[in-house]
N, C-alpha and C. Protein backbone atom coordinates (compact mmCIF):
# COMPACT_ATOMS: atom_id res chain seq x y z
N UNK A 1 95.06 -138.85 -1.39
CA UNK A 1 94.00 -138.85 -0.40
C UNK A 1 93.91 -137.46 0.24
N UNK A 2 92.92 -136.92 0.49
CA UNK A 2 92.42 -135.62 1.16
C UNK A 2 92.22 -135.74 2.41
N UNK A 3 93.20 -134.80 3.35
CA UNK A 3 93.10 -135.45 4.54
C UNK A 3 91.79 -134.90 5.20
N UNK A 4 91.98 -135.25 6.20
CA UNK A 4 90.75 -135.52 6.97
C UNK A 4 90.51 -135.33 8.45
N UNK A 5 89.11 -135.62 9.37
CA UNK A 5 89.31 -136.09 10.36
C UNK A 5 87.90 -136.93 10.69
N UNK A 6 87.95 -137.40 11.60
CA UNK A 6 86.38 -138.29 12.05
C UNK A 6 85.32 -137.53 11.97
N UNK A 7 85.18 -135.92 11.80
CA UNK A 7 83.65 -135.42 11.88
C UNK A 7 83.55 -135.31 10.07
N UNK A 8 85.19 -135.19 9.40
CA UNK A 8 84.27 -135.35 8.10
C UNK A 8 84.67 -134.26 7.79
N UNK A 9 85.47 -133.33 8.15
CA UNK A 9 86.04 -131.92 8.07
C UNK A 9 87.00 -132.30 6.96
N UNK A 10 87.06 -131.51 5.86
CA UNK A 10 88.38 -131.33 5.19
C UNK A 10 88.72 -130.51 5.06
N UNK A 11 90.26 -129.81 4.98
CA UNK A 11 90.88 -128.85 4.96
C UNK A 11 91.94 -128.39 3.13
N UNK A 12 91.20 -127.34 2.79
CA UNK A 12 92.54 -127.01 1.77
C UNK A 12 92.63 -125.82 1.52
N UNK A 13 94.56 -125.46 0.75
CA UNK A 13 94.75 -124.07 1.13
C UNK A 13 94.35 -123.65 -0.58
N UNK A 14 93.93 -122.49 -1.08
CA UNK A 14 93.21 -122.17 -2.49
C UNK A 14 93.88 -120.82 -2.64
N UNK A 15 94.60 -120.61 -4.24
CA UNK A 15 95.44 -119.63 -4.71
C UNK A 15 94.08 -119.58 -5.77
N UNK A 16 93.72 -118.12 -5.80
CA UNK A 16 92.38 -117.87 -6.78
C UNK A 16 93.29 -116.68 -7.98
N UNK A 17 93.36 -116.99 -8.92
CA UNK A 17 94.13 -116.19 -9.72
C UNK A 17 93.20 -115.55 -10.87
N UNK A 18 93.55 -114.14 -11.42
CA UNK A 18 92.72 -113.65 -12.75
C UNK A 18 92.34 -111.80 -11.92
N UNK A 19 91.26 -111.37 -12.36
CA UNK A 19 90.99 -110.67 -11.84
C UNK A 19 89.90 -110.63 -10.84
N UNK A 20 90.67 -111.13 -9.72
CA UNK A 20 89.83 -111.34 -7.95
C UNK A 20 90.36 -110.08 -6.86
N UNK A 21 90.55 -109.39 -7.34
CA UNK A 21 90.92 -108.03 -6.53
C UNK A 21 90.17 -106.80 -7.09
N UNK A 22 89.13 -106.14 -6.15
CA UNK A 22 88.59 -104.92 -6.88
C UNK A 22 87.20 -105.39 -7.02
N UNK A 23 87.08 -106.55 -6.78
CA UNK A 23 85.69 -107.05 -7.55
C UNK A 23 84.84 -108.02 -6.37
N UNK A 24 84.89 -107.19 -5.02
CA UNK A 24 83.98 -108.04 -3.76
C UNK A 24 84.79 -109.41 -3.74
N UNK A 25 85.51 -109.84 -4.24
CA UNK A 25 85.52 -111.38 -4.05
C UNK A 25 85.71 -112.05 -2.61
N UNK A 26 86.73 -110.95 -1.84
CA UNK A 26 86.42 -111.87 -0.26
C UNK A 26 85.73 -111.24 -0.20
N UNK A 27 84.86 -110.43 0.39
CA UNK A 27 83.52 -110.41 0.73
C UNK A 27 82.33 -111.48 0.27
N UNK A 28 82.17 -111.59 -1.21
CA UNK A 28 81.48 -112.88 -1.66
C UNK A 28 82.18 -114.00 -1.04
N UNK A 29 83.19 -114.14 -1.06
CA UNK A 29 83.46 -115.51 -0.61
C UNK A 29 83.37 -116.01 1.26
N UNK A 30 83.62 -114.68 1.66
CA UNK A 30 82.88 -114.69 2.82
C UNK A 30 81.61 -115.30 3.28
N UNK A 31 80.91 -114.45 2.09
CA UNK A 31 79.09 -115.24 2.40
C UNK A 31 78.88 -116.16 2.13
N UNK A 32 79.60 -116.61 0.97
CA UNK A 32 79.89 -118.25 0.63
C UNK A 32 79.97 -119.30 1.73
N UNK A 33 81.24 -118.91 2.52
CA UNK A 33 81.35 -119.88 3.07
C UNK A 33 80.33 -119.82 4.39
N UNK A 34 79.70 -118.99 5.10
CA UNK A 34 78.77 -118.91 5.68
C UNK A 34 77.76 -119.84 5.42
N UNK A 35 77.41 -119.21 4.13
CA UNK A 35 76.13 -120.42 3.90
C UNK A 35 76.49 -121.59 3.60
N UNK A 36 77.72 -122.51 3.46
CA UNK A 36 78.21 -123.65 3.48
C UNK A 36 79.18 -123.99 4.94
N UNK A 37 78.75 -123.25 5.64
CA UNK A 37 79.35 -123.98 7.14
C UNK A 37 81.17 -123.79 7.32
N UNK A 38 81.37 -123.28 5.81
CA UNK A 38 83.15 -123.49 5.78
C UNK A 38 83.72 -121.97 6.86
N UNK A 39 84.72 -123.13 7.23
CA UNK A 39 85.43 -122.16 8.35
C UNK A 39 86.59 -121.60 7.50
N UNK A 40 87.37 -120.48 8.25
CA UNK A 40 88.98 -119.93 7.62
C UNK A 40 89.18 -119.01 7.74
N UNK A 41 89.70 -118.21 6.40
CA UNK A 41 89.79 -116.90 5.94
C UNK A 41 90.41 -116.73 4.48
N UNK A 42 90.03 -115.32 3.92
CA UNK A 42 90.40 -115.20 2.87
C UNK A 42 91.43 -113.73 3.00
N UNK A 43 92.77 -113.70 1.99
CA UNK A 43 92.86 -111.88 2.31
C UNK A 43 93.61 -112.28 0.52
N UNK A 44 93.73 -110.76 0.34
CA UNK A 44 94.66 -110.57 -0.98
C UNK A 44 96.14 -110.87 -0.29
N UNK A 45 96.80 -111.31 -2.01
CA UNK A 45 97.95 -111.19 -2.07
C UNK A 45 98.59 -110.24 -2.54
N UNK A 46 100.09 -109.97 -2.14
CA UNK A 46 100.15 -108.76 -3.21
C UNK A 46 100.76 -109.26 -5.05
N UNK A 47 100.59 -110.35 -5.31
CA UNK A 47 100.37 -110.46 -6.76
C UNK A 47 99.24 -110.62 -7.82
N UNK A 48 98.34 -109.56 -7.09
CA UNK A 48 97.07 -109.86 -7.39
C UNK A 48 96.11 -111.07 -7.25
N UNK A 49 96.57 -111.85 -6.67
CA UNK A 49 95.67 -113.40 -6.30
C UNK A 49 94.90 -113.22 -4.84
N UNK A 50 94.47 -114.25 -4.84
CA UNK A 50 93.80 -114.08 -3.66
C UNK A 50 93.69 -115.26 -2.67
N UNK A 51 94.29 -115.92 -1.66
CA UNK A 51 94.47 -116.89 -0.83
C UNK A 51 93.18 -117.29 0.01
N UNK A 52 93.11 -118.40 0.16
CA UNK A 52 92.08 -118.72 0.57
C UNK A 52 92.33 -119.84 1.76
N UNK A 53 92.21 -120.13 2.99
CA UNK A 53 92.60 -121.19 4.01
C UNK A 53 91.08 -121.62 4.35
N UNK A 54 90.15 -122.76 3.75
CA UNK A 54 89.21 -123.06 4.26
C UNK A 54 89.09 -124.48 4.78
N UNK A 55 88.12 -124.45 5.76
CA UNK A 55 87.55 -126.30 6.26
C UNK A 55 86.56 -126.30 6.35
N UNK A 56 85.88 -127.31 6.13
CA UNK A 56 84.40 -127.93 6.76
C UNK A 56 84.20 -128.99 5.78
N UNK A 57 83.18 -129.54 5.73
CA UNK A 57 82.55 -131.00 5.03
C UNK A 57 82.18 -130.73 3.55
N UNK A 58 81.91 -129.16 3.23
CA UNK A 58 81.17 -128.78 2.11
C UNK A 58 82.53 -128.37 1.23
N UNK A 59 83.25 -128.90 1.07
CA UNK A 59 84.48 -127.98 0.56
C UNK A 59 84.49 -127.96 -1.32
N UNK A 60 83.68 -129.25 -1.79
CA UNK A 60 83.71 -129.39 -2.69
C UNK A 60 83.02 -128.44 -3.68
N UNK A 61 82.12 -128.31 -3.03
CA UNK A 61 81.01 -127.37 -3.54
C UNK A 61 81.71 -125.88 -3.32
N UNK A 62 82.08 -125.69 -2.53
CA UNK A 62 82.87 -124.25 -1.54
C UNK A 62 84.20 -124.04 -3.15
N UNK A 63 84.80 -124.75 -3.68
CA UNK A 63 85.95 -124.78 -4.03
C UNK A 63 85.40 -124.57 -5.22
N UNK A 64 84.38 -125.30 -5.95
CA UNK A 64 83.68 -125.25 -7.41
C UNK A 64 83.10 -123.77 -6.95
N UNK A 65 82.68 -122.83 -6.18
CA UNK A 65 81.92 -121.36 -6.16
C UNK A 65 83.38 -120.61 -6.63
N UNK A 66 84.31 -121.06 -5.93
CA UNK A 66 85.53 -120.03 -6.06
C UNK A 66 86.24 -120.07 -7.54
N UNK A 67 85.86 -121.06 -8.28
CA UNK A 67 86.00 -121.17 -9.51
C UNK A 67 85.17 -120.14 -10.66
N UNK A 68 84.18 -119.86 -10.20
CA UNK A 68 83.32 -118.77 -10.55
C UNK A 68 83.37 -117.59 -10.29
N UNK A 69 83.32 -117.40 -8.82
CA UNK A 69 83.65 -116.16 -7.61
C UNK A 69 82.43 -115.18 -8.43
N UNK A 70 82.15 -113.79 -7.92
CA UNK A 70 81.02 -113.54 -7.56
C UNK A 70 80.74 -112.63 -9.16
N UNK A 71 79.89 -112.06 -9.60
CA UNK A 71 80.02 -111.72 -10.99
C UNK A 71 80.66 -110.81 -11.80
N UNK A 72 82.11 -109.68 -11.07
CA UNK A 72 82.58 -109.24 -11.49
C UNK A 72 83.70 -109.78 -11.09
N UNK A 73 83.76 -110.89 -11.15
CA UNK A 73 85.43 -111.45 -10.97
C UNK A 73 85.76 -112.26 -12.37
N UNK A 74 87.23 -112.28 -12.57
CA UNK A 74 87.48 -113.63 -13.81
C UNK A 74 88.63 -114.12 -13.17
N UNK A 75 88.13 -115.18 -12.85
CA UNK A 75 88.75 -115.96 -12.37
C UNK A 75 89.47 -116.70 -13.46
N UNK A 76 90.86 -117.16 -13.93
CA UNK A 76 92.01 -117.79 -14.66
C UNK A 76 92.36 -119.27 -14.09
N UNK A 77 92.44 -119.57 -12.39
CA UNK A 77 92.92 -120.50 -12.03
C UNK A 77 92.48 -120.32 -10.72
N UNK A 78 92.37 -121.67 -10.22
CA UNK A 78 92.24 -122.03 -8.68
C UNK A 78 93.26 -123.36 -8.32
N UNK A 79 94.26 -122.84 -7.55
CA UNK A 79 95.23 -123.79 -6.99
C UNK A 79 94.25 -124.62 -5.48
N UNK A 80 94.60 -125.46 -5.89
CA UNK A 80 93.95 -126.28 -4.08
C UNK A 80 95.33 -127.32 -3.72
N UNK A 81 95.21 -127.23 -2.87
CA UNK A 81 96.36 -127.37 -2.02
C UNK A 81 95.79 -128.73 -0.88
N UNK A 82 95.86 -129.96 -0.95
CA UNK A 82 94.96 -130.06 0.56
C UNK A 82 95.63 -130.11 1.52
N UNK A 83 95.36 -130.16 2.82
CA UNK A 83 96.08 -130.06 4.31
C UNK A 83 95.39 -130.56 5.46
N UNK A 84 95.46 -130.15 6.50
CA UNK A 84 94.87 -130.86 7.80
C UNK A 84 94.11 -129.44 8.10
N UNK A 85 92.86 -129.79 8.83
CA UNK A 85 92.14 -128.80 9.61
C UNK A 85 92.72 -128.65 10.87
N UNK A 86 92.68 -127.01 10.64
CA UNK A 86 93.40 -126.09 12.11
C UNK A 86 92.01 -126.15 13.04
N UNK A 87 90.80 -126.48 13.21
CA UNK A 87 89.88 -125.97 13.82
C UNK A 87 89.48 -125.04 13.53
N UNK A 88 89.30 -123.86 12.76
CA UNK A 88 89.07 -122.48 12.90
C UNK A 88 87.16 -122.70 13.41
N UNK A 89 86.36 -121.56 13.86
CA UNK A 89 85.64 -121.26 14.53
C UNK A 89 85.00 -120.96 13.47
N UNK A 90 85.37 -119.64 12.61
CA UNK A 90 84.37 -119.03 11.99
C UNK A 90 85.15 -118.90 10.63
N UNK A 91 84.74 -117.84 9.47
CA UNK A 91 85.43 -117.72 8.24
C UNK A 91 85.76 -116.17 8.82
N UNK A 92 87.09 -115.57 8.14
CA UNK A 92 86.93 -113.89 8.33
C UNK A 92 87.56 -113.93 7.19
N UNK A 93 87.81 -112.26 6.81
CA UNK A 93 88.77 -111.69 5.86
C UNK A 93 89.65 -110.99 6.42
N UNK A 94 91.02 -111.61 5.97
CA UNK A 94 92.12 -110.66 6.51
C UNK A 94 93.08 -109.83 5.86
């Protein structure tokens, strides 16, 4: 089960693996989640992956974009993780 809460928020943590560094991907994924309401943040790792902490209602859709990521990325794998929503406010990159 994917947790949850009463407004309908779901929360999960996303390991984006392949080549997602060099290639806008938090920035795209930034605008992503903008236009899907998803809250969080994204930053690199230093094993070349790229972490992802998002929430909101749209996650499904949010999680299938990051599978793609923006057109100079190759994406290999997307880990999802699910968890509880922290509240976050807005999305940033860190």
């Amino acid at each position: 089960m994917q947790p949850g809460n009463l407004t309908g928020n779901r929360a999960a943590r996303l390991v984006v693996s392949g080549k997602v560094q060099g290639v806008w991907f938090r920035a795209s994924t930034e605008k992503e989640a903008a236009r899907l309401g998803i809250c969080g943040w994204v930053r690199n790792c230093n094993d070349g992956s790229v972490e992802i902490f998002a929430e909101g209602t749209e996650l499904d859709v949010f999680i299938q974009w990051c599978h793609e990521g923006p057109p100079l990325a190759r994406v290999d794998s997307v880990d999802v993780e699910w968890t509880e929503p922290r509240g976050f406010a807005s999305f940033e990159i860190r």
